[in-house]
PDB file of N, CA and C in Angstrom:
ATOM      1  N   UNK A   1      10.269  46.972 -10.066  1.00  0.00           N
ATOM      2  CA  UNK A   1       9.270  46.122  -9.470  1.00  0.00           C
ATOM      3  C   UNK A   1       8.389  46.982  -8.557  1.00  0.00           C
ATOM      4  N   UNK A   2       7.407  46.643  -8.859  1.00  0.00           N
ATOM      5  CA  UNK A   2       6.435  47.380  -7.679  1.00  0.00           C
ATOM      6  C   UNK A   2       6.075  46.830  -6.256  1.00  0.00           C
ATOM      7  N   UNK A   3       5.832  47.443  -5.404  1.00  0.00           N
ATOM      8  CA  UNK A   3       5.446  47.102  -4.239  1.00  0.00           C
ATOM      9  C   UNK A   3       5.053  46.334  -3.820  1.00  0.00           C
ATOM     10  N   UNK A   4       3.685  46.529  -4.179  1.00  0.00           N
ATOM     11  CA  UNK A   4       3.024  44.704  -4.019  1.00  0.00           C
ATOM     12  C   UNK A   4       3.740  43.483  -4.608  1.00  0.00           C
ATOM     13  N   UNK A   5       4.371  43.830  -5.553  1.00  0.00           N
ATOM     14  CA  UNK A   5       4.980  42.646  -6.177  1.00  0.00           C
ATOM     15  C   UNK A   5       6.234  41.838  -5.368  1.00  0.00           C
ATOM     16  N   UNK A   6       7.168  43.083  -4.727  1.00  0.00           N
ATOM     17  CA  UNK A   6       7.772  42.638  -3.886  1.00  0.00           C
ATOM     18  C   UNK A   6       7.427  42.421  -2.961  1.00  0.00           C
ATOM     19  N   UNK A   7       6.427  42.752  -1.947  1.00  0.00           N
ATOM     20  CA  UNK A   7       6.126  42.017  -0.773  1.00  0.00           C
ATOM     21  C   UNK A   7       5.216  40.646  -1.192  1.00  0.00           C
ATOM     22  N   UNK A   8       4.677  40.455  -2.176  1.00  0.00           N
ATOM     23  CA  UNK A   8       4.036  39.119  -2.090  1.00  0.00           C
ATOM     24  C   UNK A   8       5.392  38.212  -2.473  1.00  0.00           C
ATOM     25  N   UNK A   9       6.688  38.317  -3.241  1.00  0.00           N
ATOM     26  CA  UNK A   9       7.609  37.463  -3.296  1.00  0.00           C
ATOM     27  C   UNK A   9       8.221  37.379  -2.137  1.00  0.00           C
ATOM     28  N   UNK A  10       8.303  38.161  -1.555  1.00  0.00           N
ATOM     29  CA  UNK A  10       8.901  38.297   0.052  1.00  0.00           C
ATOM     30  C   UNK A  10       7.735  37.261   1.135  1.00  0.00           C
ATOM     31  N   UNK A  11       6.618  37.587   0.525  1.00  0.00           N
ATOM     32  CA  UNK A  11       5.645  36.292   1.473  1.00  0.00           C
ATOM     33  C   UNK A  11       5.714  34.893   1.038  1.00  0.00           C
ATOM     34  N   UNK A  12       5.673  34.967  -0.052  1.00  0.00           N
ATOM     35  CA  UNK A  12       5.804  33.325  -0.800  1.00  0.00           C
ATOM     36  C   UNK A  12       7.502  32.927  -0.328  1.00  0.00           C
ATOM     37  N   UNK A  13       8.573  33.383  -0.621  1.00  0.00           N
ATOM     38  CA  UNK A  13       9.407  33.170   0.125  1.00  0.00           C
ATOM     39  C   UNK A  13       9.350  32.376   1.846  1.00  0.00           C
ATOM     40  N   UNK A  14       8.606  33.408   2.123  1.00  0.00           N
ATOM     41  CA  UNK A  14       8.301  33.031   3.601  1.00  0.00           C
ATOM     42  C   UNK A  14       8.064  32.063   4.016  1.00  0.00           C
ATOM     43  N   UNK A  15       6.641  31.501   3.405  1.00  0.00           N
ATOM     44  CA  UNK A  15       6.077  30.915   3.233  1.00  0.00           C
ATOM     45  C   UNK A  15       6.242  29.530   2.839  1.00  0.00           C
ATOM     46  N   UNK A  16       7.593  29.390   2.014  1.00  0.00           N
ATOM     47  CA  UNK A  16       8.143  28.208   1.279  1.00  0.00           C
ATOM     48  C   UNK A  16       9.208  27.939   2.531  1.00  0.00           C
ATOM     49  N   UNK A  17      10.039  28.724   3.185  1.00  0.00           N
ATOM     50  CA  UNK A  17      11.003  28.441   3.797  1.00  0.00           C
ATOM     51  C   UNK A  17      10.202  27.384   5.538  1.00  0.00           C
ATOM     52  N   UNK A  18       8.900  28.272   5.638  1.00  0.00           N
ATOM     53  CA  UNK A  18       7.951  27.651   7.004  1.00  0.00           C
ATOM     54  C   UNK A  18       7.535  26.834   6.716  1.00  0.00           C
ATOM     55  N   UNK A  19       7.477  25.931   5.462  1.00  0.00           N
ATOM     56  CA  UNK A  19       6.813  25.138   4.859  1.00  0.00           C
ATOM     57  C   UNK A  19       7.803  23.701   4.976  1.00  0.00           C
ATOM     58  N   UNK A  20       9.172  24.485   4.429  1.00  0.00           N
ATOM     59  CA  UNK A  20       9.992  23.217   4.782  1.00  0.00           C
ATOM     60  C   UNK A  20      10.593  23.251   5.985  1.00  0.00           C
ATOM     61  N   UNK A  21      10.510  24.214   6.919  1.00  0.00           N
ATOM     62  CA  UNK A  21      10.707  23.598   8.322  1.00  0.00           C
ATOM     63  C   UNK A  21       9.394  22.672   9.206  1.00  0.00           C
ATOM     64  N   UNK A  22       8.756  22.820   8.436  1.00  0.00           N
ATOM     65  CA  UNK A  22       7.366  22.150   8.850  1.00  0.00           C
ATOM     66  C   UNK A  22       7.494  20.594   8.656  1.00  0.00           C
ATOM     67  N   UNK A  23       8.252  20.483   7.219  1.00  0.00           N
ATOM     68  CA  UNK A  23       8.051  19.078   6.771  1.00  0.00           C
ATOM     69  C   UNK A  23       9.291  18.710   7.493  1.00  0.00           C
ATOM     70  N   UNK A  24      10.032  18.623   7.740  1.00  0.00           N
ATOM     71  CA  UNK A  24      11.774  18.550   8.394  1.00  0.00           C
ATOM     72  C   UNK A  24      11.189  18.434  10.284  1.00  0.00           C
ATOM     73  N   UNK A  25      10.308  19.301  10.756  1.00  0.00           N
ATOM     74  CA  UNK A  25       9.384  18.907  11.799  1.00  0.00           C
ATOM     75  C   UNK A  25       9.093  17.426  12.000  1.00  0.00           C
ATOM     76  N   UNK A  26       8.098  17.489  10.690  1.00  0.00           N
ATOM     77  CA  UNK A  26       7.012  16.073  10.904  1.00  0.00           C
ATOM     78  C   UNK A  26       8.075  14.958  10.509  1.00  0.00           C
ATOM     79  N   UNK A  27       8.922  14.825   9.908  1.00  0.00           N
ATOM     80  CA  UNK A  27       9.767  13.980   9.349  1.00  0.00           C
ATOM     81  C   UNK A  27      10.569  13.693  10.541  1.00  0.00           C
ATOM     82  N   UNK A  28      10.992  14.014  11.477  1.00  0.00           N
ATOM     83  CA  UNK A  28      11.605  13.742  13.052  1.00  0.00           C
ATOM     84  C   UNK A  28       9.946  12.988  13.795  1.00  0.00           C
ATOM     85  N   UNK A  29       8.950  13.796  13.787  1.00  0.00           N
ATOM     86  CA  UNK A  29       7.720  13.396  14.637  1.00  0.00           C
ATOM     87  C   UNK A  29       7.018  12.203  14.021  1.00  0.00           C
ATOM     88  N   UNK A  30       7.350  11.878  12.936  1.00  0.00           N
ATOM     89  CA  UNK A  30       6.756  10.343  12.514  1.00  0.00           C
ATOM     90  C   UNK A  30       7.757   9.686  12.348  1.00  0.00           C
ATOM     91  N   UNK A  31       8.882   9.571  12.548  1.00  0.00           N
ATOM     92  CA  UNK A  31      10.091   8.789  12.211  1.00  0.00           C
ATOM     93  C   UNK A  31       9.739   7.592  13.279  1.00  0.00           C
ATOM     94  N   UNK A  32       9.504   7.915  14.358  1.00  0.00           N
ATOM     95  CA  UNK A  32       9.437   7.047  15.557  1.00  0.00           C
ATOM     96  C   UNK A  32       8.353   6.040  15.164  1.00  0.00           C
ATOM     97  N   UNK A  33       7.192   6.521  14.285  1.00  0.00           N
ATOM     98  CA  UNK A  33       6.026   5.142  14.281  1.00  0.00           C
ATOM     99  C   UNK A  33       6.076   4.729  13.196  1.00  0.00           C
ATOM    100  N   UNK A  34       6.987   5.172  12.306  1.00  0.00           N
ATOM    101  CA  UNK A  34       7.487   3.845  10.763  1.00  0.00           C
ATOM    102  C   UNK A  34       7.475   2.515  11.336  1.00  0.00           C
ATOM    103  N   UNK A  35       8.058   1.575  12.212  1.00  0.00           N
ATOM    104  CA  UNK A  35       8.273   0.458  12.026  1.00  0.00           C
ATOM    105  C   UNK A  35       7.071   0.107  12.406  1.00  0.00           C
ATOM    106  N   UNK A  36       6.233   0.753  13.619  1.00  0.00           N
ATOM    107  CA  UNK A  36       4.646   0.052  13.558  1.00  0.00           C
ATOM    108  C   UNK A  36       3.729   0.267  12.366  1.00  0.00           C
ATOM    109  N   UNK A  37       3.767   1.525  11.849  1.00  0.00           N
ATOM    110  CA  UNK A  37       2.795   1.423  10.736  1.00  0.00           C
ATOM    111  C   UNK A  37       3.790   0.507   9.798  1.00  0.00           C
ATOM    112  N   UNK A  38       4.846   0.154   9.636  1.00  0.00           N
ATOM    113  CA  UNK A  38       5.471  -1.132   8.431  1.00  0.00           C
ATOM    114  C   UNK A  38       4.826  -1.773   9.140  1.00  0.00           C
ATOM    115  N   UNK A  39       4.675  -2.745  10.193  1.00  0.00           N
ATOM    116  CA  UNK A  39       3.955  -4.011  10.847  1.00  0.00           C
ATOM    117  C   UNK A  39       2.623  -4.328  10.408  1.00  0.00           C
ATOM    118  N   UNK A  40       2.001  -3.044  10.926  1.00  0.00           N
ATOM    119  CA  UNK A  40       0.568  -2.866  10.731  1.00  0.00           C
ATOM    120  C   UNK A  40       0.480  -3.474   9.510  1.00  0.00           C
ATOM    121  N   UNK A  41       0.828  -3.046   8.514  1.00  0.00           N
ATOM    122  CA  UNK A  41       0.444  -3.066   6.624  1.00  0.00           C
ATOM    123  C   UNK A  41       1.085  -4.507   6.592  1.00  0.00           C
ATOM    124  N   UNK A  42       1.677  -4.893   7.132  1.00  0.00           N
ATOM    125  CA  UNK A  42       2.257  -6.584   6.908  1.00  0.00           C
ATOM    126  C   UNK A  42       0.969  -7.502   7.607  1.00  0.00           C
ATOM    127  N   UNK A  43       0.770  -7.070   8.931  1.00  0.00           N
ATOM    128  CA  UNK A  43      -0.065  -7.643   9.512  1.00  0.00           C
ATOM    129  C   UNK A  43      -1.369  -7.601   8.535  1.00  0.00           C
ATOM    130  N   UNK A  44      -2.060  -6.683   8.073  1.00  0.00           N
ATOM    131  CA  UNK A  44      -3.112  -6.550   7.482  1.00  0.00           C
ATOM    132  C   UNK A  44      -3.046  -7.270   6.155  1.00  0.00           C
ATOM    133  N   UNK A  45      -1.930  -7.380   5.139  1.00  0.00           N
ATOM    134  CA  UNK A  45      -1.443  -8.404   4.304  1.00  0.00           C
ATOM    135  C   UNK A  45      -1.656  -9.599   4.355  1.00  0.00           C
ATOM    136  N   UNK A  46      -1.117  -9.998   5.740  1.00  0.00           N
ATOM    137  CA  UNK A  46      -0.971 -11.498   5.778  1.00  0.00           C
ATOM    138  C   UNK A  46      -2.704 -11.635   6.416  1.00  0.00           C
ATOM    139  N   UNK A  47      -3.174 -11.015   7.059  1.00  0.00           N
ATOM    140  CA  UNK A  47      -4.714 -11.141   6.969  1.00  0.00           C
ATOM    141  C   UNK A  47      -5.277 -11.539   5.782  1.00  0.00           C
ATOM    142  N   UNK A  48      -5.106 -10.383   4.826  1.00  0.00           N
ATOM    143  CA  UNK A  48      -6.205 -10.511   3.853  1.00  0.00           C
ATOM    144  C   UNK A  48      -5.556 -12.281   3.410  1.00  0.00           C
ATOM    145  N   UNK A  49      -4.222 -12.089   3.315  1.00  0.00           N
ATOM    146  CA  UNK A  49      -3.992 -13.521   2.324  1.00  0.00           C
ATOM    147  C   UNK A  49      -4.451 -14.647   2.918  1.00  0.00           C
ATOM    148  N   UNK A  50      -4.488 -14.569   4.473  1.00  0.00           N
ATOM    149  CA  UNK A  50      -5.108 -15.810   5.036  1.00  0.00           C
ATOM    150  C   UNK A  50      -6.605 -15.732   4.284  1.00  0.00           C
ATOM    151  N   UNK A  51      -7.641 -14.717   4.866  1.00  0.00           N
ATOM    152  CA  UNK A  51      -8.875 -15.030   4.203  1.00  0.00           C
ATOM    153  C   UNK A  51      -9.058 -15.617   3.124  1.00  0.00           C
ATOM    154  N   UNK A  52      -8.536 -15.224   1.822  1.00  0.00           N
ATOM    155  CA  UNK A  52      -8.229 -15.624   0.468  1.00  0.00           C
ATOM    156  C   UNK A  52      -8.165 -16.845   0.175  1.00  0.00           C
ATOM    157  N   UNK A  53      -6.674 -17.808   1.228  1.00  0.00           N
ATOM    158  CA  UNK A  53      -6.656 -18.811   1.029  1.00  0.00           C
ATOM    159  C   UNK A  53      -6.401 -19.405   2.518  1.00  0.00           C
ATOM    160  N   UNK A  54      -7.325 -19.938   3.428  1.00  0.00           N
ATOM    161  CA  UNK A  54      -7.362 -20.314   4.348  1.00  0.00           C
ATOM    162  C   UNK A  54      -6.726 -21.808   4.574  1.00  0.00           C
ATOM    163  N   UNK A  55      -6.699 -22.614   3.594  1.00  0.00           N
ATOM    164  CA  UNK A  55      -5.605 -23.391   3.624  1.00  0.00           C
ATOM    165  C   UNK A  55      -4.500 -23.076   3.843  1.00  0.00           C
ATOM    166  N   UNK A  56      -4.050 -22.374   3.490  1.00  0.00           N
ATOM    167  CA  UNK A  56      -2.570 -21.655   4.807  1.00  0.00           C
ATOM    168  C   UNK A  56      -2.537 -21.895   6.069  1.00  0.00           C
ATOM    169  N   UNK A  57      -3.647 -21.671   6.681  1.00  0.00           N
ATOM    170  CA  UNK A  57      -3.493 -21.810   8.014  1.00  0.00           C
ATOM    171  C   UNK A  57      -3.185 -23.187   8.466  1.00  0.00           C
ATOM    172  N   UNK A  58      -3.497 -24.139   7.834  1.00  0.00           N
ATOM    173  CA  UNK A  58      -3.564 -25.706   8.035  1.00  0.00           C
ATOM    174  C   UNK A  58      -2.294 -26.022   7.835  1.00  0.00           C
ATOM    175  N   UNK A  59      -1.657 -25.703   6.736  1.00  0.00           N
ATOM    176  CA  UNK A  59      -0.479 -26.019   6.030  1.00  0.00           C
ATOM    177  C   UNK A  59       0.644 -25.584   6.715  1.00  0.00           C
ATOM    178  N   UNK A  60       0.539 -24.344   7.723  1.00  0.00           N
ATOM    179  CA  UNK A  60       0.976 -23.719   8.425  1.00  0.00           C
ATOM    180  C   UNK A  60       1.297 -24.669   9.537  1.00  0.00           C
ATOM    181  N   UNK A  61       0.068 -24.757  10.435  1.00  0.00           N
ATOM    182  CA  UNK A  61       0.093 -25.926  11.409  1.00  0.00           C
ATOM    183  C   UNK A  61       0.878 -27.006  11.365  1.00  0.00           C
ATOM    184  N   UNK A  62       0.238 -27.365  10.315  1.00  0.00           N
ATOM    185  CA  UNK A  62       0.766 -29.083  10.240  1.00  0.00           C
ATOM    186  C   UNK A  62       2.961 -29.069  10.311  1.00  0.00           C
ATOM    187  N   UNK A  63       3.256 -27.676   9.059  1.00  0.00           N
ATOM    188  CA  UNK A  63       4.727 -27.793   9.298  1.00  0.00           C
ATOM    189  C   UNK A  63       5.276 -27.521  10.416  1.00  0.00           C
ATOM    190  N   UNK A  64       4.175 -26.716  11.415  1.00  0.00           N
ATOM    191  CA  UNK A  64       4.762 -26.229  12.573  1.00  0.00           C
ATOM    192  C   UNK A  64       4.793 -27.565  13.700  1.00  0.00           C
ATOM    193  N   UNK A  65       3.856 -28.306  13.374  1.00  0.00           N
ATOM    194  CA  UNK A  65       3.582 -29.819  14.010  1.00  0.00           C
ATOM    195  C   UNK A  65       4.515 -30.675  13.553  1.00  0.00           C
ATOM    196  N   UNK A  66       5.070 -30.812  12.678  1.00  0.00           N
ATOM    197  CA  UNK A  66       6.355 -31.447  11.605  1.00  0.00           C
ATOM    198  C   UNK A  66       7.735 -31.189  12.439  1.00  0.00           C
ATOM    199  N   UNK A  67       7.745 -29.890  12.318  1.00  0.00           N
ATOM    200  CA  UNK A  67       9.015 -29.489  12.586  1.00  0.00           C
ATOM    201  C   UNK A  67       9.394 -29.310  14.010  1.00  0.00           C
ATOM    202  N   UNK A  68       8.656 -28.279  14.783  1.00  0.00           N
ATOM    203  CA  UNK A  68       8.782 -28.104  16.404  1.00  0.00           C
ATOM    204  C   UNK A  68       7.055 -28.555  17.122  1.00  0.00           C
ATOM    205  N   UNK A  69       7.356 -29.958  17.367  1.00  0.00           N
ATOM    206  CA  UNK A  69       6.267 -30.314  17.919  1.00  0.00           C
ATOM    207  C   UNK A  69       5.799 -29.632  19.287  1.00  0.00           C
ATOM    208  N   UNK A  70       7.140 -29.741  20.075  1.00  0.00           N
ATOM    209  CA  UNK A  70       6.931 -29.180  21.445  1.00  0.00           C
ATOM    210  C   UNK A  70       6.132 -27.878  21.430  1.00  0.00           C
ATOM    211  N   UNK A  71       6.607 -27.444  20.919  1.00  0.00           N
ATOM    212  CA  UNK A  71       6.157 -25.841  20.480  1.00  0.00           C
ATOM    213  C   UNK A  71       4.655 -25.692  19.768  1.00  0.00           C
ATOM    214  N   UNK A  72       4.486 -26.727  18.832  1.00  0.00           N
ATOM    215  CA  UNK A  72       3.038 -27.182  18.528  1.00  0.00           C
ATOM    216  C   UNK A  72       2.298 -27.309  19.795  1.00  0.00           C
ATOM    217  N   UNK A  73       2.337 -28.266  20.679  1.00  0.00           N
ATOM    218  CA  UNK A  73       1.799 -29.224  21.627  1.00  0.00           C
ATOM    219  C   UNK A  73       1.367 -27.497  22.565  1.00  0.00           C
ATOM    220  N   UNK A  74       2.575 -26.954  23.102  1.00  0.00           N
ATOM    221  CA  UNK A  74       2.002 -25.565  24.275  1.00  0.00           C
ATOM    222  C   UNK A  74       1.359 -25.035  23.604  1.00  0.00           C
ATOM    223  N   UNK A  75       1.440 -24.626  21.934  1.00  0.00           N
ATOM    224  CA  UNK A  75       0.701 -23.219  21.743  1.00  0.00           C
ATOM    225  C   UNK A  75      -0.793 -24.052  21.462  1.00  0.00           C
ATOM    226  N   UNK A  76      -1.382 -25.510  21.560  1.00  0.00           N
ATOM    227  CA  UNK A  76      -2.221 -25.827  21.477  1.00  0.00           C
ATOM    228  C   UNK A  76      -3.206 -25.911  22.564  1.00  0.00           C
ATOM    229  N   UNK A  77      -2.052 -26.003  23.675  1.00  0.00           N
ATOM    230  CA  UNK A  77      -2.648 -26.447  25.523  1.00  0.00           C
ATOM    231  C   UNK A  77      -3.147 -24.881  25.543  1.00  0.00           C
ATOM    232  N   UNK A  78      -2.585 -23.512  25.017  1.00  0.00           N
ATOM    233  CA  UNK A  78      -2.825 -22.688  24.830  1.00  0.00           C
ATOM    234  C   UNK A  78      -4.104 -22.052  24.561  1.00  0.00           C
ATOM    235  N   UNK A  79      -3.975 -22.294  23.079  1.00  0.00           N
ATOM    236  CA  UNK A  79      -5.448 -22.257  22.525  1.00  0.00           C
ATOM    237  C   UNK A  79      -6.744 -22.439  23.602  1.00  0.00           C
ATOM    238  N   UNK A  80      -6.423 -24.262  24.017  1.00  0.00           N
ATOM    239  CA  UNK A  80      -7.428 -25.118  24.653  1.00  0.00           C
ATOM    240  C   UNK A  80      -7.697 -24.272  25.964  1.00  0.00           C
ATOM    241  N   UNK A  81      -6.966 -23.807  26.547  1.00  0.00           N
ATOM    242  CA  UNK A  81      -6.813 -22.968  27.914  1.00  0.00           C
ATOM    243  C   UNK A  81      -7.718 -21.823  27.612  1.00  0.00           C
ATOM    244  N   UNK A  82      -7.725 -20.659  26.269  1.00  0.00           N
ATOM    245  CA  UNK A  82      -8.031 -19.941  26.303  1.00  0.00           C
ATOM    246  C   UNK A  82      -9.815 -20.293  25.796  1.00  0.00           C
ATOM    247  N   UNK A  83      -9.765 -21.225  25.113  1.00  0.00           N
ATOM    248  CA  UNK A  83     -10.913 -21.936  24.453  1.00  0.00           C
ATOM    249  C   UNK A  83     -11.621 -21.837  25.400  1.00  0.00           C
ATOM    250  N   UNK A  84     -11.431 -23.044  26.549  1.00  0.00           N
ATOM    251  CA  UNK A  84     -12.411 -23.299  27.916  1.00  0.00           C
ATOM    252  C   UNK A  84     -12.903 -21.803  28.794  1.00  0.00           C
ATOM    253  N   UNK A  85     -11.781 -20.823  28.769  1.00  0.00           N
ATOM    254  CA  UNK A  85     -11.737 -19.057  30.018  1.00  0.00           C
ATOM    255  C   UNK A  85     -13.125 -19.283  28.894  1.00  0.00           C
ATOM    256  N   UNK A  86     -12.838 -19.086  27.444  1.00  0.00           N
ATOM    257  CA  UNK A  86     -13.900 -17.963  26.732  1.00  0.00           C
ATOM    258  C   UNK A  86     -15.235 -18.946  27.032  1.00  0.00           C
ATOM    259  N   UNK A  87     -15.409 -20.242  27.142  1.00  0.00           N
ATOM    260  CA  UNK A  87     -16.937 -20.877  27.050  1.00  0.00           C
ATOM    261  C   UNK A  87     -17.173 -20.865  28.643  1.00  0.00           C
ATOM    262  N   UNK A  88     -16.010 -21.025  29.353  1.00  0.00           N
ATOM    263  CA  UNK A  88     -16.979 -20.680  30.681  1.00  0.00           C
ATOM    264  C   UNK A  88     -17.352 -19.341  31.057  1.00  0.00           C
ATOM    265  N   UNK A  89     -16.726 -18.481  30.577  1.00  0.00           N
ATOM    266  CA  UNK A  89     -16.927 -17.031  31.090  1.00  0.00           C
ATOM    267  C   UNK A  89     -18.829 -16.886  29.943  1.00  0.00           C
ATOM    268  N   UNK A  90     -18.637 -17.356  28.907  1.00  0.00           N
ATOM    269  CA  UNK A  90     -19.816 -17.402  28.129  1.00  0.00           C
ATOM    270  C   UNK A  90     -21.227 -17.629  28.740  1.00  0.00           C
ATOM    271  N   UNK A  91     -20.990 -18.805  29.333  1.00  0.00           N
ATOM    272  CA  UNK A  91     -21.950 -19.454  30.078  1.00  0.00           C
ATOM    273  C   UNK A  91     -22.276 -19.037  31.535  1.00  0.00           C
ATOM    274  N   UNK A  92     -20.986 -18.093  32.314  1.00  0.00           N
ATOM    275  CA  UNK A  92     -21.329 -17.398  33.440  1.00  0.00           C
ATOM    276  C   UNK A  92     -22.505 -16.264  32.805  1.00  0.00           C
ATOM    277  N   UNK A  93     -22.066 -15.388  32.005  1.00  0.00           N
ATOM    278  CA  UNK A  93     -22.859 -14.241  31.429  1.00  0.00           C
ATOM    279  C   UNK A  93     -23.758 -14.548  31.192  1.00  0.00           C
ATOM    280  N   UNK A  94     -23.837 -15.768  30.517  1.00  0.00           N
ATOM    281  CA  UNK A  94     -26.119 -15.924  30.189  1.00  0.00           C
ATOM    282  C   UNK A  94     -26.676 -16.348  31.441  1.00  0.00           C
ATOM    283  N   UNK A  95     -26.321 -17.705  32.315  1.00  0.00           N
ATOM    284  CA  UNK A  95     -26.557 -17.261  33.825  1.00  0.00           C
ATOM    285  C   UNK A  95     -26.973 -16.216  34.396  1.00  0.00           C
ATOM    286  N   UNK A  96     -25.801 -15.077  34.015  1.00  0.00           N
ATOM    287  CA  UNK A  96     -25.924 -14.245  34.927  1.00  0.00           C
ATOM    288  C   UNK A  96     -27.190 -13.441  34.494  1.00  0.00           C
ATOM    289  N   UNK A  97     -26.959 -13.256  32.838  1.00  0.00           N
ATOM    290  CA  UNK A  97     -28.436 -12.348  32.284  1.00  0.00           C
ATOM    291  C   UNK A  97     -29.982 -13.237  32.502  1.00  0.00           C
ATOM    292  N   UNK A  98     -29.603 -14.668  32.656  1.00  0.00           N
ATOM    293  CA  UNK A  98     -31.150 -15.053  33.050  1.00  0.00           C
ATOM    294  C   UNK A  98     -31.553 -14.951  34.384  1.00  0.00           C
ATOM    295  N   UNK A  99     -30.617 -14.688  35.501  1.00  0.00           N
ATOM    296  CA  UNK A  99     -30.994 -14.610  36.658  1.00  0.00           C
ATOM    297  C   UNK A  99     -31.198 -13.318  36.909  1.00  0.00           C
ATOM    298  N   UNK A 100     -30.990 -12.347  36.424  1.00  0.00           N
ATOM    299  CA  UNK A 100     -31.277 -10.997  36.628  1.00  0.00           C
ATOM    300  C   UNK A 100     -32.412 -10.179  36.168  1.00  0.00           C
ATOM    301  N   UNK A 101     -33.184 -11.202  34.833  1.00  0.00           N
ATOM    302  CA  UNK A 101     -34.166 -10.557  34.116  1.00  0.00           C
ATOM    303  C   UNK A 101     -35.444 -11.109  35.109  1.00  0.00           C
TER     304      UNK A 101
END
């Protein structure tokens, strides 16, 4: 074997061995955000399928109104709570932009 021949198998060697300590690296350094990126891709799933068929969401409701009303009734006072912050804070801001112009 010639020279060059053995030092470039001696680099590719190298090269293969830094390669899989690299991946054996990242495989410890992303282990930790698997279960959020699994969430993420569920979350984004059940997105698209709502858009698709938005009757879900109703159908959704209503069993959740069926079954645990109580639980219906707060996450609605909820909603309504957050409903009113967002239209009054709405209506402070144009106020505020017509009194300033």
């Amino acid at each position: 074997m010639i020279g060059y021949e053995r030092k470039l198998l001696e680099r590719q060697a190298k090269l293969r061995s830094r390669a899989a300590e690299e991946r054996e690296r990242m495989s410890h350094a992303v282990a930790p955000l698997q279960p959020y990126v699994t969430l993420t891709g569920r979350a984004l799933r059940l997105g698209r399928a709502v858009s698709s068929h938005p009757e879900w969401v109703f159908l959704g409701a209503a069993a959740v109104a069926i079954f645990k009303p109580r639980m219906a009734l707060r996450a609605g006072g909820r909603l309504w709570a957050v409903w009113r912050t967002l239209r009054s804070t709405r209506r402070y801001l144009r106020a505020f932009w017509r009194w300033t112009r």
